[in-house]
C-alpha atoms as a PDB file:
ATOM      1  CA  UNK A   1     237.351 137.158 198.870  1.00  0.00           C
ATOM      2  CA  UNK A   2     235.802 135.592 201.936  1.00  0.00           C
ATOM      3  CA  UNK A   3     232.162 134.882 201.897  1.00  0.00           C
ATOM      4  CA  UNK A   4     230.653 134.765 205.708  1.00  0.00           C
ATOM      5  CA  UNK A   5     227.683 134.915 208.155  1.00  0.00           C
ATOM      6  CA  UNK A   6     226.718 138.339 208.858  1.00  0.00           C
ATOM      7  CA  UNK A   7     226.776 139.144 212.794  1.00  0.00           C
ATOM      8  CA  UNK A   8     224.814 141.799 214.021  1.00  0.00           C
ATOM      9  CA  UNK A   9     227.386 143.505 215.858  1.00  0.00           C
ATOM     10  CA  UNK A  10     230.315 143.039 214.125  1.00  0.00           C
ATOM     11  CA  UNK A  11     228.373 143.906 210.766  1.00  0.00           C
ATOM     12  CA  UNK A  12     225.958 146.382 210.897  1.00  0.00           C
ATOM     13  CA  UNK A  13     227.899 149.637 210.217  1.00  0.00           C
ATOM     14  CA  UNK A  14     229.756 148.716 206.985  1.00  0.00           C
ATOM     15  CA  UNK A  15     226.003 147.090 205.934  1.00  0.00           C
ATOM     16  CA  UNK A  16     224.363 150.330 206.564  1.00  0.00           C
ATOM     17  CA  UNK A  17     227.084 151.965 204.809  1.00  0.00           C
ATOM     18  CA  UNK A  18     226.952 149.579 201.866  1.00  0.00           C
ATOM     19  CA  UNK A  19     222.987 150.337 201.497  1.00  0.00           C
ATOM     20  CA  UNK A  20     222.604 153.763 202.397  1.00  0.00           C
ATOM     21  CA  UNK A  21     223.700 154.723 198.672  1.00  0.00           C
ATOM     22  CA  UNK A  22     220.508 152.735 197.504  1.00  0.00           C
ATOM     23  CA  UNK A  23     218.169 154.419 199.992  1.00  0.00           C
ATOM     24  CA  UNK A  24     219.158 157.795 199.461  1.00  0.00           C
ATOM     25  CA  UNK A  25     220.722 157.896 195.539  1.00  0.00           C
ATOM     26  CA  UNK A  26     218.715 155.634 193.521  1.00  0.00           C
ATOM     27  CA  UNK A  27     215.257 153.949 193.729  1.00  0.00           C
ATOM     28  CA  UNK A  28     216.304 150.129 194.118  1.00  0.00           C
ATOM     29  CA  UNK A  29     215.040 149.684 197.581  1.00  0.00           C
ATOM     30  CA  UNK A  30     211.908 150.995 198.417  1.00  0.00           C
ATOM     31  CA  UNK A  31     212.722 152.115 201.741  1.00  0.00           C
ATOM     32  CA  UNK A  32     212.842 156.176 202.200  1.00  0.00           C
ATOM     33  CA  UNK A  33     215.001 156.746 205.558  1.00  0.00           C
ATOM     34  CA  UNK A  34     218.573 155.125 205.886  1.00  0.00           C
ATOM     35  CA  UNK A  35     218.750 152.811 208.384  1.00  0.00           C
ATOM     36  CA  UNK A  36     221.800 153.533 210.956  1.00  0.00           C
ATOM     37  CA  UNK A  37     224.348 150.595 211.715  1.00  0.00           C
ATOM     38  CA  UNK A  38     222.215 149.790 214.987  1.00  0.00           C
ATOM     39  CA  UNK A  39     219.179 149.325 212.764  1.00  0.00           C
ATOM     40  CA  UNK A  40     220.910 147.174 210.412  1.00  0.00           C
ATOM     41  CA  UNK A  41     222.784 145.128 213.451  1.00  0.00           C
ATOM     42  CA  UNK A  42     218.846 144.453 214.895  1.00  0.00           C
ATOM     43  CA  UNK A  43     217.871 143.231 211.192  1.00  0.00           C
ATOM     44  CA  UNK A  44     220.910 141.106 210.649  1.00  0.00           C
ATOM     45  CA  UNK A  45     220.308 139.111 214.297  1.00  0.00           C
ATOM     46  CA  UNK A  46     216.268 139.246 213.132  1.00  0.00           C
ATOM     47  CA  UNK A  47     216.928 137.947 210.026  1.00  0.00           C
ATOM     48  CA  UNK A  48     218.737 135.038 211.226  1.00  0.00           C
ATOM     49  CA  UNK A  49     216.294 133.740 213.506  1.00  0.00           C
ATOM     50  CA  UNK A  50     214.561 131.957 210.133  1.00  0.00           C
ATOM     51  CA  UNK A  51     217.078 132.639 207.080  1.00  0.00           C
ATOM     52  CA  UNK A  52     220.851 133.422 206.101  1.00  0.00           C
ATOM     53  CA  UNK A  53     222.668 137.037 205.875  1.00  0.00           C
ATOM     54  CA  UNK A  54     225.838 136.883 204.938  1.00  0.00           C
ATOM     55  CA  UNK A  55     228.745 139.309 203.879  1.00  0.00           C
ATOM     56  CA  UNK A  56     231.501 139.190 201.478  1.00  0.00           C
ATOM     57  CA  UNK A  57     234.938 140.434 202.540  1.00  0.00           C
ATOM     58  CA  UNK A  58     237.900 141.365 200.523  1.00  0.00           C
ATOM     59  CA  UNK A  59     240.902 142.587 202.345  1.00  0.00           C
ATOM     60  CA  UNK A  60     238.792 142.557 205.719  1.00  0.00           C
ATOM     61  CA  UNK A  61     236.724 144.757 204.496  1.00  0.00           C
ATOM     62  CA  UNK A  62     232.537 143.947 204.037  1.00  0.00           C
ATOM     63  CA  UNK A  63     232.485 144.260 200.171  1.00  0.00           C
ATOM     64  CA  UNK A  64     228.475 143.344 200.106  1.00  0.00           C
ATOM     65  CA  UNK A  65     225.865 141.700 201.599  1.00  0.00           C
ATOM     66  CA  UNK A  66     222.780 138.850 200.425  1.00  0.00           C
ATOM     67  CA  UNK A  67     220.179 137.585 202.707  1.00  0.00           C
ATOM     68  CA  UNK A  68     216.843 136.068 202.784  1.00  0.00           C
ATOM     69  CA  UNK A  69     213.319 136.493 204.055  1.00  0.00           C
ATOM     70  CA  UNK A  70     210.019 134.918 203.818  1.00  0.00           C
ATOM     71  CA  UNK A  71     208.166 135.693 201.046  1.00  0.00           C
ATOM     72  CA  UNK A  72     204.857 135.770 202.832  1.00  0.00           C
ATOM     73  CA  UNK A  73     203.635 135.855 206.041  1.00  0.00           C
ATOM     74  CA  UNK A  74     201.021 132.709 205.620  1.00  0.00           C
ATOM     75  CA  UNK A  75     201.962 129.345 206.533  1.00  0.00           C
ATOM     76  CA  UNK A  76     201.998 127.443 202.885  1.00  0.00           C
ATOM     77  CA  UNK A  77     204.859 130.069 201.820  1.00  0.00           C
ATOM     78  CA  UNK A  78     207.237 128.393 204.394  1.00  0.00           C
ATOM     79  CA  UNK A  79     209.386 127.098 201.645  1.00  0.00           C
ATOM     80  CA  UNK A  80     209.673 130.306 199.513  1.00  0.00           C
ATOM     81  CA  UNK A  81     212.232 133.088 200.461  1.00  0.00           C
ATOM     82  CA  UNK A  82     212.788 136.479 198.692  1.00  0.00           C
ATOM     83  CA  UNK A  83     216.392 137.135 198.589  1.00  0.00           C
ATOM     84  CA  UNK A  84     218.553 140.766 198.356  1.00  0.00           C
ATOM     85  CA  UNK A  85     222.045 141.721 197.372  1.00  0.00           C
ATOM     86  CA  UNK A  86     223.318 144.595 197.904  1.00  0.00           C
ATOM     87  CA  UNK A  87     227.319 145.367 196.709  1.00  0.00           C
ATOM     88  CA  UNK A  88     229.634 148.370 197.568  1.00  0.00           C
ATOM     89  CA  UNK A  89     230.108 150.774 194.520  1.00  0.00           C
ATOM     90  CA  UNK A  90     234.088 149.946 193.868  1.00  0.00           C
ATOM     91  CA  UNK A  91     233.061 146.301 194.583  1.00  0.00           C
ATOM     92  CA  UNK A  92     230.249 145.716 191.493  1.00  0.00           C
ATOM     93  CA  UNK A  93     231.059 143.896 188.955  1.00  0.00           C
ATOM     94  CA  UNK A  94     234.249 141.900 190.319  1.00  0.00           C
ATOM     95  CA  UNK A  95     232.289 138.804 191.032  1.00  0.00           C
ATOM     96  CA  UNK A  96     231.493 139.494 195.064  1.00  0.00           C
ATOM     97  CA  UNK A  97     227.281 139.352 193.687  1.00  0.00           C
ATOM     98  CA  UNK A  98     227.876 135.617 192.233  1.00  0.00           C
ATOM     99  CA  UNK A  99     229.822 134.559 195.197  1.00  0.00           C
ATOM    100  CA  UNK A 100     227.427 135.810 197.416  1.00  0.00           C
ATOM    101  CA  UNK A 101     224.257 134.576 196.118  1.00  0.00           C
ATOM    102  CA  UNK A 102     226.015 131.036 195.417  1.00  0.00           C
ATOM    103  CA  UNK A 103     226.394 130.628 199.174  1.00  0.00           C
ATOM    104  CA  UNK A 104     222.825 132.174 200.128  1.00  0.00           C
ATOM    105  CA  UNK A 105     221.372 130.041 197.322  1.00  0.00           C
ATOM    106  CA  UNK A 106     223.544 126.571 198.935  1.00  0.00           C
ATOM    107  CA  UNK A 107     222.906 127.579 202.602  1.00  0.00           C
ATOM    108  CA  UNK A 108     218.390 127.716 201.290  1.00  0.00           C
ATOM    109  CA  UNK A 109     218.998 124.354 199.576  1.00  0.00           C
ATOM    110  CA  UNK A 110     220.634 122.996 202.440  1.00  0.00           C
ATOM    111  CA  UNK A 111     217.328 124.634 204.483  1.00  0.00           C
ATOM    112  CA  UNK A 112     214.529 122.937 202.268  1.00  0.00           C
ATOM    113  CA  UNK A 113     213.341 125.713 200.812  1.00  0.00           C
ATOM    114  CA  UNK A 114     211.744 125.519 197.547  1.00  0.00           C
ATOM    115  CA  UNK A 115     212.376 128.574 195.630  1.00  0.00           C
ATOM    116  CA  UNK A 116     213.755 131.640 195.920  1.00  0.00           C
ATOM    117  CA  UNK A 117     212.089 134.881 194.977  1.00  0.00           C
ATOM    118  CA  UNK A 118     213.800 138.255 194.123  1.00  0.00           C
ATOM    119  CA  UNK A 119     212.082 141.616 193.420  1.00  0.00           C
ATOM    120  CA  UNK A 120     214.506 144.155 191.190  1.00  0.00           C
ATOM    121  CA  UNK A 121     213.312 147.826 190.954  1.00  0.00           C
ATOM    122  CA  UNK A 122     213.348 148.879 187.046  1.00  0.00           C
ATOM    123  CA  UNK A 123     215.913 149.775 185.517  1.00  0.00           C
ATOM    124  CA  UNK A 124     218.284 147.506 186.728  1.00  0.00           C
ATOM    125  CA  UNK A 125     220.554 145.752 184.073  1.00  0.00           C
ATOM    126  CA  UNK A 126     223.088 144.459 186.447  1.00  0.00           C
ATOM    127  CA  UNK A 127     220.693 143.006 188.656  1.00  0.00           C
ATOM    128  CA  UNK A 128     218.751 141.386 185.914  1.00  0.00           C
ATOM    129  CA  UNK A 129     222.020 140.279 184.608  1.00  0.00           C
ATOM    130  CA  UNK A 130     222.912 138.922 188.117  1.00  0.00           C
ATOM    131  CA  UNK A 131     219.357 137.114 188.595  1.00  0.00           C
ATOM    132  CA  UNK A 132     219.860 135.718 184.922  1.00  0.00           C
ATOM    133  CA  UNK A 133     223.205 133.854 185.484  1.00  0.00           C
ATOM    134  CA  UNK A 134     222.481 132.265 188.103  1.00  0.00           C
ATOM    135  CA  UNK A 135     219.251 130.763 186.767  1.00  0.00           C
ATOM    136  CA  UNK A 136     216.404 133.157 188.102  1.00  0.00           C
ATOM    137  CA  UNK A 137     213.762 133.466 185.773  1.00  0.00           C
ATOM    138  CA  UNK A 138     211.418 136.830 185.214  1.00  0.00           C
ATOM    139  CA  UNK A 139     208.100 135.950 186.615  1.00  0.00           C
ATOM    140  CA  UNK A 140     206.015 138.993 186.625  1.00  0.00           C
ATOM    141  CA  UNK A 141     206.178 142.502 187.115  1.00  0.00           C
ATOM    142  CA  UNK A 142     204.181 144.892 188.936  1.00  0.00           C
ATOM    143  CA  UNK A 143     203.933 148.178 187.029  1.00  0.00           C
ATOM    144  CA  UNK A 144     203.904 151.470 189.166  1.00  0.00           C
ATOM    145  CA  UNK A 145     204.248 149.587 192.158  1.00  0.00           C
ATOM    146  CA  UNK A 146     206.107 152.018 194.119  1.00  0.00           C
ATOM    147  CA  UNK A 147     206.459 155.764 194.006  1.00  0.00           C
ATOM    148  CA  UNK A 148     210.418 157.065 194.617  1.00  0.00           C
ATOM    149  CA  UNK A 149     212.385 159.705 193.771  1.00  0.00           C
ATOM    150  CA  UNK A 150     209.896 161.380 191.743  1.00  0.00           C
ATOM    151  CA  UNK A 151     208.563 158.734 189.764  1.00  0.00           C
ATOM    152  CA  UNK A 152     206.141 155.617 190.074  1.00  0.00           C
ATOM    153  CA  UNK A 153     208.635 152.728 189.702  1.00  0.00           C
ATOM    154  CA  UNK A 154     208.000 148.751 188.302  1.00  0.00           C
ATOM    155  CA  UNK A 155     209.306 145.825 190.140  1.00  0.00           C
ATOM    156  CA  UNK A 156     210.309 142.491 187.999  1.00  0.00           C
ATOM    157  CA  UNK A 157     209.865 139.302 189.827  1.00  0.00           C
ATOM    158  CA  UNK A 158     212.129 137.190 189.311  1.00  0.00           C
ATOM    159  CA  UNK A 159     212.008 133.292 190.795  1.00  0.00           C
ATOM    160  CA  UNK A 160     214.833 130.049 191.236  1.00  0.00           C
ATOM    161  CA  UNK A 161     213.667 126.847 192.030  1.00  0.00           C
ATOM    162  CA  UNK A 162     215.498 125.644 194.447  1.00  0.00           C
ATOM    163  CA  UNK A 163     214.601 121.666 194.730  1.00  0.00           C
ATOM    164  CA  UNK A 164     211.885 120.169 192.154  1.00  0.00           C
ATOM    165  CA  UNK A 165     208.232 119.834 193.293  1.00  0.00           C
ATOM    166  CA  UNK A 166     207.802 116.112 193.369  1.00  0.00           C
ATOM    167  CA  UNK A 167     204.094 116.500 193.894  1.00  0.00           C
ATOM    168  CA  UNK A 168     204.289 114.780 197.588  1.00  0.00           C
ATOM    169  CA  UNK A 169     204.235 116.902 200.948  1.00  0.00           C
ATOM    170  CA  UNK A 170     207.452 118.507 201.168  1.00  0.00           C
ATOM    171  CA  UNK A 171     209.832 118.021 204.429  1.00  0.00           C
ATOM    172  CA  UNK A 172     210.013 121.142 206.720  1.00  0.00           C
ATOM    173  CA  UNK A 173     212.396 123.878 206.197  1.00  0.00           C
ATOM    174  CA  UNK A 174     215.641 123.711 208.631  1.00  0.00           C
ATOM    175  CA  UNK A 175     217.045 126.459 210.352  1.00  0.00           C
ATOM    176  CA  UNK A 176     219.431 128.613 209.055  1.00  0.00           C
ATOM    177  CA  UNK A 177     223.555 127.383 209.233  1.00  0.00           C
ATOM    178  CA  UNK A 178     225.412 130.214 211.262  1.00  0.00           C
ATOM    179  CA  UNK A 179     228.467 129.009 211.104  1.00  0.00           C
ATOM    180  CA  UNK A 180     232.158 129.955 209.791  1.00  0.00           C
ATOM    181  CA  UNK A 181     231.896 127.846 206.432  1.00  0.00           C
ATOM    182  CA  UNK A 182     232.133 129.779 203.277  1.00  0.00           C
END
């Protein structure tokens, strides 16, 4: 298993693929209409411009994909970034999630961020499972946050710190690392 940067062009349509499954079969992401690999090329280059997407490849083939956002739009949430994972079917459970959100979690450290927030549609016991290994803890949850596939739906929050608060202004977050590494 290879884990990479994402590229836009190179990576949209087996990233599309990958999520369509959650759009359209199951309630985990909120959105309602799958987005096509163009759509999902534009996000990967957007995303990029402030955070890390990357992919996971076993025999050349994109096996997942992790990748972070800002959490908020307002300035003092500049060190906070919600991250996603999303894994092929015949992929889960082989190890592809950990790998992937080591490297996203290494390439926020190495960006200054402070912690790293994850919201997982209920039920989800192998994303809670995921989150929990790798140190996330359950902040919150919003109850009947979301309506989807014929039922209102709760979101846990779950949160990682990423560096310890020493109290002191913190330094400014870097840009993202594009590069080969990984």
């Amino acid at each position: 298993m290879r884990v990479r940067a994402a590229v836009g062009e190179r990576d949209g349509a087996a990233c599309a693929a990958i999520y369509a499954p959650y759009v359209d079969g199951s309630p985990t992401s909120f959105e309602e209409l799958v987005p096509d690999a163009l759509d999902m090329a534009e996000r990967i280059e957007r995303v990029w411009r402030v955070h890390p997407w990357l992919v996971a490849e076993i025999d050349g083939q994109v096996a997942g994909f992790a990748y972070a956002t800002g959490h908020r739009a307002r300035p003092a949430y500049r060190w906070a970034a919600e991250t996603s994972i999303y894994l092929a079917a015949a992929r889960r459970g082989r190890g592809v999630g950990r790998a992937l959100y080591g490297e996203l979690i290494g390439r926020l450290r190495e960006q200054r961020l402070h912690v790293a927030c994850a919201g997982i549609t209920l039920p989800n016991a192998a994303s809670v499972a995921l989150h929990a290994a790798l140190g996330f803890e359950q902040v919150g949850v919003y109850r009947r946050i979301g309506y989807k596939h014929g039922g209102w739906r709760d979101v846990a929050w779950w949160q990682l710190e990423l560096r310890p608060a020493d109290g002191g202004p913190p330094e400014e977050p870097l840009p993202p690392r594009r590069d080969g590494k990984g």
